[in-house]
PDB file of N, CA and C in Angstrom:
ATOM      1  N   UNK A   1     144.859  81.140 111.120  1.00  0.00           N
ATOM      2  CA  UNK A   1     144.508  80.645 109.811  1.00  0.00           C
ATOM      3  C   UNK A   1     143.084  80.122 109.781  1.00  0.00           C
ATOM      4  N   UNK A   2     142.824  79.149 110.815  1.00  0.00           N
ATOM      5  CA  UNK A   2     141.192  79.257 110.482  1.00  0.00           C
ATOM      6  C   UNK A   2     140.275  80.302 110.689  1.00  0.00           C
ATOM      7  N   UNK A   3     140.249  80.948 111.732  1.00  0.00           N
ATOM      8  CA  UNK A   3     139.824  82.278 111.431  1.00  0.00           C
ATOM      9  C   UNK A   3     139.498  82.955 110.107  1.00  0.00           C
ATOM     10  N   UNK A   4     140.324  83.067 109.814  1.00  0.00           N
ATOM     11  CA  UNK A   4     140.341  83.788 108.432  1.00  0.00           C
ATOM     12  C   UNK A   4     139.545  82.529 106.846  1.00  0.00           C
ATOM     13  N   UNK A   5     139.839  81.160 107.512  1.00  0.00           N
ATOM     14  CA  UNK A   5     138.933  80.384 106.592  1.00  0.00           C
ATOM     15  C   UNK A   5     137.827  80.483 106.539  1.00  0.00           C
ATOM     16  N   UNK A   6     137.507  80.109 108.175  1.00  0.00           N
ATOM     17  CA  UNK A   6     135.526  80.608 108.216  1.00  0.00           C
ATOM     18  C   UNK A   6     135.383  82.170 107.937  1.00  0.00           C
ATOM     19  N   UNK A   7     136.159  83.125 107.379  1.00  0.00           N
ATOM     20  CA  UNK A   7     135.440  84.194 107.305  1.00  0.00           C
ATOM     21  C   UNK A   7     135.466  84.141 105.493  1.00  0.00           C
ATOM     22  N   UNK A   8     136.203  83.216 105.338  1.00  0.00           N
ATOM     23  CA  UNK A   8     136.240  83.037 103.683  1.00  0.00           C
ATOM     24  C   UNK A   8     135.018  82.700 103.081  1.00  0.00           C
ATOM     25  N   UNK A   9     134.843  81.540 104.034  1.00  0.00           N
ATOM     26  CA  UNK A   9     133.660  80.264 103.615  1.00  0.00           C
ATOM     27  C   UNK A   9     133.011  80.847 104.004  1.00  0.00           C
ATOM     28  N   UNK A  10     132.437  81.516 105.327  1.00  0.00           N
ATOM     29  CA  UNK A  10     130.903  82.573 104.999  1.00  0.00           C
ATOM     30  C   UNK A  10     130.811  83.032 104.074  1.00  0.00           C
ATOM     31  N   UNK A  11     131.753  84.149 103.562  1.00  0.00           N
ATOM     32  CA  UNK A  11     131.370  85.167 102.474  1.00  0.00           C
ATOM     33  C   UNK A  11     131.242  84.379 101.175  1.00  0.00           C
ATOM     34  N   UNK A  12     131.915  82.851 101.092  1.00  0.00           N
ATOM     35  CA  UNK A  12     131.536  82.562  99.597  1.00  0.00           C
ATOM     36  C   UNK A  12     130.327  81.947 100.052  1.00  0.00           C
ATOM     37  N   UNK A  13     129.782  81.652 100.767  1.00  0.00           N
ATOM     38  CA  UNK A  13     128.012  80.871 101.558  1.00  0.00           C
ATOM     39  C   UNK A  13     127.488  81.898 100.889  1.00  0.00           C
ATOM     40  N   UNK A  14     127.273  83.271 101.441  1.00  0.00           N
ATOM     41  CA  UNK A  14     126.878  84.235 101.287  1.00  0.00           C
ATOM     42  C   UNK A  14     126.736  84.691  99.564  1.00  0.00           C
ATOM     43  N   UNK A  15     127.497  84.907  99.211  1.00  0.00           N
ATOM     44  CA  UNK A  15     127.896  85.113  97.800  1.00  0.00           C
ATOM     45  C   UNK A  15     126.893  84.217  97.202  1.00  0.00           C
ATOM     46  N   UNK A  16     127.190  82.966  97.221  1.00  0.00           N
ATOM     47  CA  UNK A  16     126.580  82.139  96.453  1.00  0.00           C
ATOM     48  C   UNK A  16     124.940  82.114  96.788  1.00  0.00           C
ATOM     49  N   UNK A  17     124.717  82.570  97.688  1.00  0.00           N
ATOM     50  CA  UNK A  17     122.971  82.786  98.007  1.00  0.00           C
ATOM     51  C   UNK A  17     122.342  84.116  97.097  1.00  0.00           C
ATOM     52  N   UNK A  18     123.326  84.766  97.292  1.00  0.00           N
ATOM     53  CA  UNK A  18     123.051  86.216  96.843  1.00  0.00           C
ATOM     54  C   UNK A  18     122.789  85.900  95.266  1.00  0.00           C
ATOM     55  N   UNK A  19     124.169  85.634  94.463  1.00  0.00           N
ATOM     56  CA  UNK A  19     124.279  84.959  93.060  1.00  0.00           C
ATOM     57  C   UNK A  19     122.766  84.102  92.913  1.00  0.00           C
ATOM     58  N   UNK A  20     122.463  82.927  93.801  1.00  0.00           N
ATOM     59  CA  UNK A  20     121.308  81.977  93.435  1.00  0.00           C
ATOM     60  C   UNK A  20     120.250  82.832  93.519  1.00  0.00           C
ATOM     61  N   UNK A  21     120.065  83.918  94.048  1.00  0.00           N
ATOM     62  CA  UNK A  21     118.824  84.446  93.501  1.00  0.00           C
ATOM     63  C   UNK A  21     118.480  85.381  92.803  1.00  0.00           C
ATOM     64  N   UNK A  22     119.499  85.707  92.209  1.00  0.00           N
ATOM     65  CA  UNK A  22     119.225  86.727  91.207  1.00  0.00           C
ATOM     66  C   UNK A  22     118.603  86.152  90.061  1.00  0.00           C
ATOM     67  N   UNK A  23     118.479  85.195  89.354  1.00  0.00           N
ATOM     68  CA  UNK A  23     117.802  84.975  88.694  1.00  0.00           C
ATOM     69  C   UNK A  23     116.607  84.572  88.708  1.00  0.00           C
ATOM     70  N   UNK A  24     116.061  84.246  90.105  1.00  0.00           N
ATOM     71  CA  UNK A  24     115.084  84.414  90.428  1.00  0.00           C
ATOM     72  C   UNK A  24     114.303  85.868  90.440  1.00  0.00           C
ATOM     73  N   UNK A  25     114.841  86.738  91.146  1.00  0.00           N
ATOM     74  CA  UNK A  25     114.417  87.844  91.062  1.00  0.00           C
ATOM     75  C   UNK A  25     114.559  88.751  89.662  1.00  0.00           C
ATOM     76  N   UNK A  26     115.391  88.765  88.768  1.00  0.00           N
ATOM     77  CA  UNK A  26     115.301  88.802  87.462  1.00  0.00           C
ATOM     78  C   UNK A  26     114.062  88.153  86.666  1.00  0.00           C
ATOM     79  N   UNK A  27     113.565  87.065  86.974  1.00  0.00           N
ATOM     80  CA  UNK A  27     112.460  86.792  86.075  1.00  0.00           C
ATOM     81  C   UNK A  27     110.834  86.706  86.721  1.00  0.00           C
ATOM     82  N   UNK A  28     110.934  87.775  87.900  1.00  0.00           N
ATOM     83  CA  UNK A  28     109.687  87.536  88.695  1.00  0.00           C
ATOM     84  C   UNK A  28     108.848  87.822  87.964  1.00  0.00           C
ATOM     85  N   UNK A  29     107.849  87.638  88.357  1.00  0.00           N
ATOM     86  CA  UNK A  29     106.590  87.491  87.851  1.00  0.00           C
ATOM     87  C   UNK A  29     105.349  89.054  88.618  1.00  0.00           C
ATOM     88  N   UNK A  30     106.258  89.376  89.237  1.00  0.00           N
ATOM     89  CA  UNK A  30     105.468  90.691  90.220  1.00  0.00           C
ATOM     90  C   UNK A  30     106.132  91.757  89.780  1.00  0.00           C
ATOM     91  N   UNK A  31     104.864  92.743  89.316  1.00  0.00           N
ATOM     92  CA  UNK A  31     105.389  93.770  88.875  1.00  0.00           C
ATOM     93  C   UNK A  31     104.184  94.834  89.121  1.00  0.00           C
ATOM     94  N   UNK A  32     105.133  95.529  90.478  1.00  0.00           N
ATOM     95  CA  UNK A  32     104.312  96.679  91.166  1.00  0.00           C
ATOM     96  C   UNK A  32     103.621  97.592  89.837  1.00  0.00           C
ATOM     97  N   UNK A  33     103.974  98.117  89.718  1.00  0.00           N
ATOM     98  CA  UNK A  33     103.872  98.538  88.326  1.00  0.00           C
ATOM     99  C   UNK A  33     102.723  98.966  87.177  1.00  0.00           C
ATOM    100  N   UNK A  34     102.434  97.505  87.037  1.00  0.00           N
ATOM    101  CA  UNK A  34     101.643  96.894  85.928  1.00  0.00           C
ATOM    102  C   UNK A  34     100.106  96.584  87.394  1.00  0.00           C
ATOM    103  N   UNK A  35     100.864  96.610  88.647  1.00  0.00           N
ATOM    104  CA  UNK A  35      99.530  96.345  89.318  1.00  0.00           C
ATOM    105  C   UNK A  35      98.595  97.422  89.701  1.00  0.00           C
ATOM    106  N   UNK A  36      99.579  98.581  89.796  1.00  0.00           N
ATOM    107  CA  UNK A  36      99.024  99.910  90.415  1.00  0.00           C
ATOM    108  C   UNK A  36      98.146 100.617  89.120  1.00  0.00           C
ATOM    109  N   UNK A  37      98.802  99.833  87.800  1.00  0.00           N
ATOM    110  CA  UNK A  37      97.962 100.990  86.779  1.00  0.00           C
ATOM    111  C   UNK A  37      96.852 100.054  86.700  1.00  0.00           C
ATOM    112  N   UNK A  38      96.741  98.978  86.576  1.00  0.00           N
ATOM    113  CA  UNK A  38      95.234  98.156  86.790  1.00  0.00           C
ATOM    114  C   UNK A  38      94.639  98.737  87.545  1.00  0.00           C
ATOM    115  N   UNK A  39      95.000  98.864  88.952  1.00  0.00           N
ATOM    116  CA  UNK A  39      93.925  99.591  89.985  1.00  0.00           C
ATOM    117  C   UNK A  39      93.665 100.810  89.605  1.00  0.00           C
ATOM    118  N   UNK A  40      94.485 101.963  89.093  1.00  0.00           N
ATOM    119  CA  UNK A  40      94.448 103.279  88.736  1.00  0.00           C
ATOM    120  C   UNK A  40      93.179 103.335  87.534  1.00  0.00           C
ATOM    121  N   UNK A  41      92.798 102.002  86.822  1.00  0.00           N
ATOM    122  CA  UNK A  41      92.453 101.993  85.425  1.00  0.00           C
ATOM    123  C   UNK A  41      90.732 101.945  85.955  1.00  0.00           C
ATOM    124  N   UNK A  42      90.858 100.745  86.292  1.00  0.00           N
ATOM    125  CA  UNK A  42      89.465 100.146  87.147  1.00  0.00           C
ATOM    126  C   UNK A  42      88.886 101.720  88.025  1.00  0.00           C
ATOM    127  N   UNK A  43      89.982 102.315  89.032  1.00  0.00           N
ATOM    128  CA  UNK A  43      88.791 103.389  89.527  1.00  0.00           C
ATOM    129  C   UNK A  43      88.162 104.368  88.469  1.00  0.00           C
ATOM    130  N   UNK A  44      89.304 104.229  87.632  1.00  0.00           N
ATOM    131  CA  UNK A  44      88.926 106.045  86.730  1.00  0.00           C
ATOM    132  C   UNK A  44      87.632 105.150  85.931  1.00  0.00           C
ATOM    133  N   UNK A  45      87.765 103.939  85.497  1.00  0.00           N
ATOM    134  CA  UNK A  45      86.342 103.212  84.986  1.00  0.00           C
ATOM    135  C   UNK A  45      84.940 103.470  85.952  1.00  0.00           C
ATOM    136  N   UNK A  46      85.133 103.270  87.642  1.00  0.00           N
ATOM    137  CA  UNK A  46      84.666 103.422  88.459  1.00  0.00           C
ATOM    138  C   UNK A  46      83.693 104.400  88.742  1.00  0.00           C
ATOM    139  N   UNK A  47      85.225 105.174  88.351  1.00  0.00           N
ATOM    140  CA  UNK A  47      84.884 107.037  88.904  1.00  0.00           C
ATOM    141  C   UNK A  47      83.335 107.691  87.354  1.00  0.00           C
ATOM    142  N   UNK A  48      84.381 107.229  86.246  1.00  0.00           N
ATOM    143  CA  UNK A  48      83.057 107.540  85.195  1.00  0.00           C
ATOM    144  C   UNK A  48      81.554 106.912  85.465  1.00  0.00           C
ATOM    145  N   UNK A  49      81.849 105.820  85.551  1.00  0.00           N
ATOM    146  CA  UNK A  49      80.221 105.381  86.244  1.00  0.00           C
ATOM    147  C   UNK A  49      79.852 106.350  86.993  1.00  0.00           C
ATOM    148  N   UNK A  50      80.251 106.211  87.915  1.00  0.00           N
ATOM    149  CA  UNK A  50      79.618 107.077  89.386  1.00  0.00           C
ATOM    150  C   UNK A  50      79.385 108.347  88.798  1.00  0.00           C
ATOM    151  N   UNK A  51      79.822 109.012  87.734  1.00  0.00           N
ATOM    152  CA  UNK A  51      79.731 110.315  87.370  1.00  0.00           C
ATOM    153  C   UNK A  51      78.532 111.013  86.350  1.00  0.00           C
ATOM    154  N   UNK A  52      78.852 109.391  85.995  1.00  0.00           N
ATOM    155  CA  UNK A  52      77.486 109.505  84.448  1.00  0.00           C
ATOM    156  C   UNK A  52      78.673 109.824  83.181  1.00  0.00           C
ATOM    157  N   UNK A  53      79.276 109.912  83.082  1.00  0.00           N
ATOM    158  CA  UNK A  53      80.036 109.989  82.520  1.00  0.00           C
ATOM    159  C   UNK A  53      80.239 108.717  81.295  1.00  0.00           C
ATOM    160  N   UNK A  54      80.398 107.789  81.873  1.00  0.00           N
ATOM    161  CA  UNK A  54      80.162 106.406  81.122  1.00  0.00           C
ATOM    162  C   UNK A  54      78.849 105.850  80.963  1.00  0.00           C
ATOM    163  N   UNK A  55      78.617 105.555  80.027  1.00  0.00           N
ATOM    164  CA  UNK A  55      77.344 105.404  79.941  1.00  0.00           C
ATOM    165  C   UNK A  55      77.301 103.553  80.251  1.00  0.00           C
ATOM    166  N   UNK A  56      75.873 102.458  80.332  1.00  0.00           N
ATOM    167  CA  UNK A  56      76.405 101.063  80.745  1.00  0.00           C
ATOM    168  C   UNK A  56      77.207 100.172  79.905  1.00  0.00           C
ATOM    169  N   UNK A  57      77.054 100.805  78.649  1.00  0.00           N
ATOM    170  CA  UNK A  57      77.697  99.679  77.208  1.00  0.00           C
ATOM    171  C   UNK A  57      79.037 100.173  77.588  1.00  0.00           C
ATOM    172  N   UNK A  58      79.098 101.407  77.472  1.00  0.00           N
ATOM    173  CA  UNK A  58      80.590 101.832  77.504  1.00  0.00           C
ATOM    174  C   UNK A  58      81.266 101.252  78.705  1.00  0.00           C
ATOM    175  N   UNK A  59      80.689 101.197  79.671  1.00  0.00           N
ATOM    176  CA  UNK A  59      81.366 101.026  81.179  1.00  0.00           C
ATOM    177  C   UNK A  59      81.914  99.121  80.785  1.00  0.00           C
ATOM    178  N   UNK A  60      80.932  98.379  80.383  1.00  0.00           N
ATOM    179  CA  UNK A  60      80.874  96.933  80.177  1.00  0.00           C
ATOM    180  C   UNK A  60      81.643  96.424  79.446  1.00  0.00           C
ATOM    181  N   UNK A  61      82.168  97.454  78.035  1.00  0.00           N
ATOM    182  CA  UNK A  61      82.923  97.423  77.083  1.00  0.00           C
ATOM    183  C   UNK A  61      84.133  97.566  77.483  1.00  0.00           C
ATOM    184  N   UNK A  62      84.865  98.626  78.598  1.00  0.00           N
ATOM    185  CA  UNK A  62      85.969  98.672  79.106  1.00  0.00           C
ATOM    186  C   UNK A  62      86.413  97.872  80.373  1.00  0.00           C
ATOM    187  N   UNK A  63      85.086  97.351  80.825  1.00  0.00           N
ATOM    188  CA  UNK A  63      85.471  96.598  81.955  1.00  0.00           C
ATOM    189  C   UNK A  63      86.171  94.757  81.310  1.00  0.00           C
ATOM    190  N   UNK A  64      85.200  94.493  80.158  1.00  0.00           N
ATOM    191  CA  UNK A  64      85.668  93.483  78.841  1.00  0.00           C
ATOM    192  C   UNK A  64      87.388  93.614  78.912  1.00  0.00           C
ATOM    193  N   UNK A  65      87.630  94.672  78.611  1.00  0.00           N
ATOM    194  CA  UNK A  65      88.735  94.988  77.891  1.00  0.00           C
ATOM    195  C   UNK A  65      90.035  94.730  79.367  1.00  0.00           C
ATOM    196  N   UNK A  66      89.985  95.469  80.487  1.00  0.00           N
ATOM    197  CA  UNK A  66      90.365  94.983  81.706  1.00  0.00           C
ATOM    198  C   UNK A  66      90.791  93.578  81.817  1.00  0.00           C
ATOM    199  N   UNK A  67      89.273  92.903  81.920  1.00  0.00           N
ATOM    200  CA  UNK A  67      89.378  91.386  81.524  1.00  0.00           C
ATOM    201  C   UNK A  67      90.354  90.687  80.732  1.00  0.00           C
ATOM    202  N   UNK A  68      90.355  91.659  79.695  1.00  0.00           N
ATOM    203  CA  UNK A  68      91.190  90.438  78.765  1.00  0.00           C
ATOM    204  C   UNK A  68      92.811  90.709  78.913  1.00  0.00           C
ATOM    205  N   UNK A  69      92.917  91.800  79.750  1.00  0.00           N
ATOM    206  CA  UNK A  69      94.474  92.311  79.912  1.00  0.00           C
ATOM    207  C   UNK A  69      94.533  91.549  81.105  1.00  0.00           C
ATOM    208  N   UNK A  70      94.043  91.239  81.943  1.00  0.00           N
ATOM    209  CA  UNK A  70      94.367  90.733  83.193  1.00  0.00           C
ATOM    210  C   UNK A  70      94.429  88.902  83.330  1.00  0.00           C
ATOM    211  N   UNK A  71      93.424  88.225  81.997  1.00  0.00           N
ATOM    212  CA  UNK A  71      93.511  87.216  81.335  1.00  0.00           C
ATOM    213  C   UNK A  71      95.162  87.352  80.592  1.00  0.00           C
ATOM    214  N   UNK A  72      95.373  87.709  79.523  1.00  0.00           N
ATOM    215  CA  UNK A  72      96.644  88.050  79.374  1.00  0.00           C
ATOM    216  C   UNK A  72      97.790  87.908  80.304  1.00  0.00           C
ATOM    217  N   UNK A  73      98.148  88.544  81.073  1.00  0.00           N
ATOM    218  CA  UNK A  73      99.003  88.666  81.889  1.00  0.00           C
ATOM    219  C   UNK A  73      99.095  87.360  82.672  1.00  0.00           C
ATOM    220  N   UNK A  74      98.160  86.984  83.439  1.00  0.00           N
ATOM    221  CA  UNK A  74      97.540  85.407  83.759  1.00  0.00           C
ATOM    222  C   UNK A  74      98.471  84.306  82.876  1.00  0.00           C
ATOM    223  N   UNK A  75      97.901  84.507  81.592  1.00  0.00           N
ATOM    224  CA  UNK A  75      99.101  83.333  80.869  1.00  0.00           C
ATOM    225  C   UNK A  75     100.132  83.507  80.682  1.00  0.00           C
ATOM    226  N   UNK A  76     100.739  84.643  80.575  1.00  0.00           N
ATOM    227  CA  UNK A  76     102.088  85.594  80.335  1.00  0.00           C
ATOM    228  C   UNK A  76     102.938  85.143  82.203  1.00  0.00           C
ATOM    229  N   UNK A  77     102.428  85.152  83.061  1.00  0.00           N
ATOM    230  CA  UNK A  77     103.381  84.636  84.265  1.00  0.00           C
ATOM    231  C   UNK A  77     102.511  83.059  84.721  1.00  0.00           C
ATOM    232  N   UNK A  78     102.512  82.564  83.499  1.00  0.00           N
ATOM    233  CA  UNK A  78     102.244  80.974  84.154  1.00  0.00           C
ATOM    234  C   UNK A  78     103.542  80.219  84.325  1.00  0.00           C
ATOM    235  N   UNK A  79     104.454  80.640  83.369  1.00  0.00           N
ATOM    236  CA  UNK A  79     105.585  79.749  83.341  1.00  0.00           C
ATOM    237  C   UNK A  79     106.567  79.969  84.397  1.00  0.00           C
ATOM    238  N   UNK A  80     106.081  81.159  85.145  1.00  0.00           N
ATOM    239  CA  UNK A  80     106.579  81.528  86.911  1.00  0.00           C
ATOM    240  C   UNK A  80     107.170  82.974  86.156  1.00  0.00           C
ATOM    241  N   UNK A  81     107.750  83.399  84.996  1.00  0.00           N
ATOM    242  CA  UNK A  81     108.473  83.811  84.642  1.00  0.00           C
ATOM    243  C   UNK A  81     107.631  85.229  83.744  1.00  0.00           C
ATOM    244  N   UNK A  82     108.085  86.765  83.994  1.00  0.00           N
ATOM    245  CA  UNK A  82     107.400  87.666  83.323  1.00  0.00           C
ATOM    246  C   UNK A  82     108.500  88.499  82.487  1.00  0.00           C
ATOM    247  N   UNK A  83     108.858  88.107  81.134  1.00  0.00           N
ATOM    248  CA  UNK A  83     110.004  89.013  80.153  1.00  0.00           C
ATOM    249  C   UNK A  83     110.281  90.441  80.190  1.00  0.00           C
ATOM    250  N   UNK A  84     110.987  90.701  79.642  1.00  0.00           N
ATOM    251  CA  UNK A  84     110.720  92.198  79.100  1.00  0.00           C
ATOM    252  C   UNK A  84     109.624  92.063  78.155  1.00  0.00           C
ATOM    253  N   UNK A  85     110.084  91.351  77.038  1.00  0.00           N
ATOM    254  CA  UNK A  85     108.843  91.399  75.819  1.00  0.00           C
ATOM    255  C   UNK A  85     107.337  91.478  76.298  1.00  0.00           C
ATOM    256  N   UNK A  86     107.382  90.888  77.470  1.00  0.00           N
ATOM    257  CA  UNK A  86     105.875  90.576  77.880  1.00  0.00           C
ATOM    258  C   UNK A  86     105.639  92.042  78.789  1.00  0.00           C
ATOM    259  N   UNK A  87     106.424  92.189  79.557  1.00  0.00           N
ATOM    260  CA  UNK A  87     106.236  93.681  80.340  1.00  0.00           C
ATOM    261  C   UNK A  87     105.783  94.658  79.171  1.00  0.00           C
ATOM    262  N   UNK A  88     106.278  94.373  78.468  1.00  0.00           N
ATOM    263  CA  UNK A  88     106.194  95.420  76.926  1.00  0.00           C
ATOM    264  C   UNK A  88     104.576  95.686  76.620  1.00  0.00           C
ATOM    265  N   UNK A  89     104.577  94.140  76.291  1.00  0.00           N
ATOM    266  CA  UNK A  89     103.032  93.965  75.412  1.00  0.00           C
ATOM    267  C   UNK A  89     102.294  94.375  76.935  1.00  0.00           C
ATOM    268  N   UNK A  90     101.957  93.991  77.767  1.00  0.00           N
ATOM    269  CA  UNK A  90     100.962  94.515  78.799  1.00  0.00           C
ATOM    270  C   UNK A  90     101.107  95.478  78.932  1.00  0.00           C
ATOM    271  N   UNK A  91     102.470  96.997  78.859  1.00  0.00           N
ATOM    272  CA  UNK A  91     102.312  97.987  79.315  1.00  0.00           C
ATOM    273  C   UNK A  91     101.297  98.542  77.441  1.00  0.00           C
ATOM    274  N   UNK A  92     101.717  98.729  76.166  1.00  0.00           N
ATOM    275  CA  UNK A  92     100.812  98.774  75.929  1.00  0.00           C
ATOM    276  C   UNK A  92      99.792  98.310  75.757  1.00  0.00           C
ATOM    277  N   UNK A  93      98.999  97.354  75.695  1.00  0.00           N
ATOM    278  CA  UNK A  93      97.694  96.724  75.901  1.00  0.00           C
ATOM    279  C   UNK A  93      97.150  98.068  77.049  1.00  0.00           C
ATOM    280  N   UNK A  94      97.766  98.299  78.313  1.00  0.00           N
ATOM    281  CA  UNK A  94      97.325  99.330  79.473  1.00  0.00           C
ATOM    282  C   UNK A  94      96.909 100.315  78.727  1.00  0.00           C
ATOM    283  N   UNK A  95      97.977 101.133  77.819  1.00  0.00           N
ATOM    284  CA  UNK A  95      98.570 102.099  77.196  1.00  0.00           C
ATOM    285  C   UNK A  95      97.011 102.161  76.471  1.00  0.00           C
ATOM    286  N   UNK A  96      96.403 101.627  75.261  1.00  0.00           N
ATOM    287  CA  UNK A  96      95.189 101.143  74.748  1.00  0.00           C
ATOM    288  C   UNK A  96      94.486 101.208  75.649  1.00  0.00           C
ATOM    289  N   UNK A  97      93.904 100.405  76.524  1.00  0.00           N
ATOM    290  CA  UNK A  97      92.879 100.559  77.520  1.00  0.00           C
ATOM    291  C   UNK A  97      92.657 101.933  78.500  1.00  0.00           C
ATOM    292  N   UNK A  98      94.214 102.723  78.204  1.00  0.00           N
ATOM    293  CA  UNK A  98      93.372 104.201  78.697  1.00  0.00           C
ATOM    294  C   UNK A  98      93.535 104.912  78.171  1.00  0.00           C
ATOM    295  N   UNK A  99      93.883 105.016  77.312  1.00  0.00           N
ATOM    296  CA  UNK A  99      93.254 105.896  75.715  1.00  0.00           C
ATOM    297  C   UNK A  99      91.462 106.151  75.855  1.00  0.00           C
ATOM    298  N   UNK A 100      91.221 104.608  76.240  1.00  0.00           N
ATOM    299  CA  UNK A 100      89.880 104.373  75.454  1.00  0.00           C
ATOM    300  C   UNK A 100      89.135 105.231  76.256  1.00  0.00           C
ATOM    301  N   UNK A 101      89.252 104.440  77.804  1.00  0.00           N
ATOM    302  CA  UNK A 101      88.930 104.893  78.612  1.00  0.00           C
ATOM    303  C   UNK A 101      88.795 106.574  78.730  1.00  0.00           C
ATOM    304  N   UNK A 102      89.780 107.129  78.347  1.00  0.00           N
ATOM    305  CA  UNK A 102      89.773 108.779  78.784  1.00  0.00           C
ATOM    306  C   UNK A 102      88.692 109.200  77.087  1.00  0.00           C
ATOM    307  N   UNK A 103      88.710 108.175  76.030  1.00  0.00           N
ATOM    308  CA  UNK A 103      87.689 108.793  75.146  1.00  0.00           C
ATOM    309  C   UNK A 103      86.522 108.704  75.528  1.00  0.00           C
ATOM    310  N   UNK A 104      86.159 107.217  75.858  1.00  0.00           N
ATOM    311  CA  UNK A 104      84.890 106.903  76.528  1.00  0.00           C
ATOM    312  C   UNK A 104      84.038 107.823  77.194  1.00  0.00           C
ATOM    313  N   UNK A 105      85.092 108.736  78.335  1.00  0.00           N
ATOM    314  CA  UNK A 105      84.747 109.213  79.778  1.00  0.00           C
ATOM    315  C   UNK A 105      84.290 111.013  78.963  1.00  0.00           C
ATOM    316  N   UNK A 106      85.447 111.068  77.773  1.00  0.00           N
ATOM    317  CA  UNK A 106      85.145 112.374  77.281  1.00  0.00           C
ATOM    318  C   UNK A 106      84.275 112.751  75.809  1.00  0.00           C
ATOM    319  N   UNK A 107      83.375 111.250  75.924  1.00  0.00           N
ATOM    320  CA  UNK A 107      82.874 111.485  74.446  1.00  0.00           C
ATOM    321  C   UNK A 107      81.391 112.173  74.268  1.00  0.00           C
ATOM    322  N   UNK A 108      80.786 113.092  75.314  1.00  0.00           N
ATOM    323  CA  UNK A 108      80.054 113.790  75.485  1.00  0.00           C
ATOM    324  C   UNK A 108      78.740 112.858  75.305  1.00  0.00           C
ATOM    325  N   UNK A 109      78.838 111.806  75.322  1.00  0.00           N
ATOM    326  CA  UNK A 109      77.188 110.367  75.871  1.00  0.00           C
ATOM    327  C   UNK A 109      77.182 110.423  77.245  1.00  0.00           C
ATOM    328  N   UNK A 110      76.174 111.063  77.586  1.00  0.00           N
ATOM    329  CA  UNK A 110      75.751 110.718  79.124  1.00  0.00           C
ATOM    330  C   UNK A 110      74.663 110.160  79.194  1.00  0.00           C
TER     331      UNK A 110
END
């Protein structure tokens, strides 16, 4: 009979660790995601410079715009906590910023 208690009381130990962090991990604040298209955004900004492609207003204008999404997001996981609603608004805000970007890069100003 104890045997079988301590294998009870582990698994509810267990359980209950597992349970306590899911809501932690439900409202993280890290989101691979939203980080890889920042970096993806910044080179192709990068890459147009280096190409001539962007001209300096244009390059300064989208690098602005970066800024203010990454400002954004900044206040959006202060409260430790990142929503759906908020995943939302930053993926388009991204969504906008490479629009621009691919007009910028293709608007025949070199």
């Amino acid at each position: 009979m104890k045997k079988r208690s301590k294998g009870v009381m582990a698994g509810l130990i267990m359980g209950s660790l597992l349970l306590g962090s899911l809501p932690a991990m439900a409202g993280s604040t890290y989101d691979p995601r939203i980080t890889a298209r920042e970096q993806r955004q910044q080179e192709r900004i990068q890459q147009g410079i280096q190409s001539g492609q962007l001209t300096p207003r244009e390059a300064y204008r989208l690098e602005a715009q970066q800024s203010r999404i990454a400002a954004a997001e900044n206040r959006m996981k202060a409260d430790g906590r990142l929503t759906r609603a908020e995943r939302a608004k930053l993926t388009r805000m991204q969504n906008r910023a490479s629009n621009n970007i691919w007009r910028k890069k293709h608007n025949g100003r070199y």
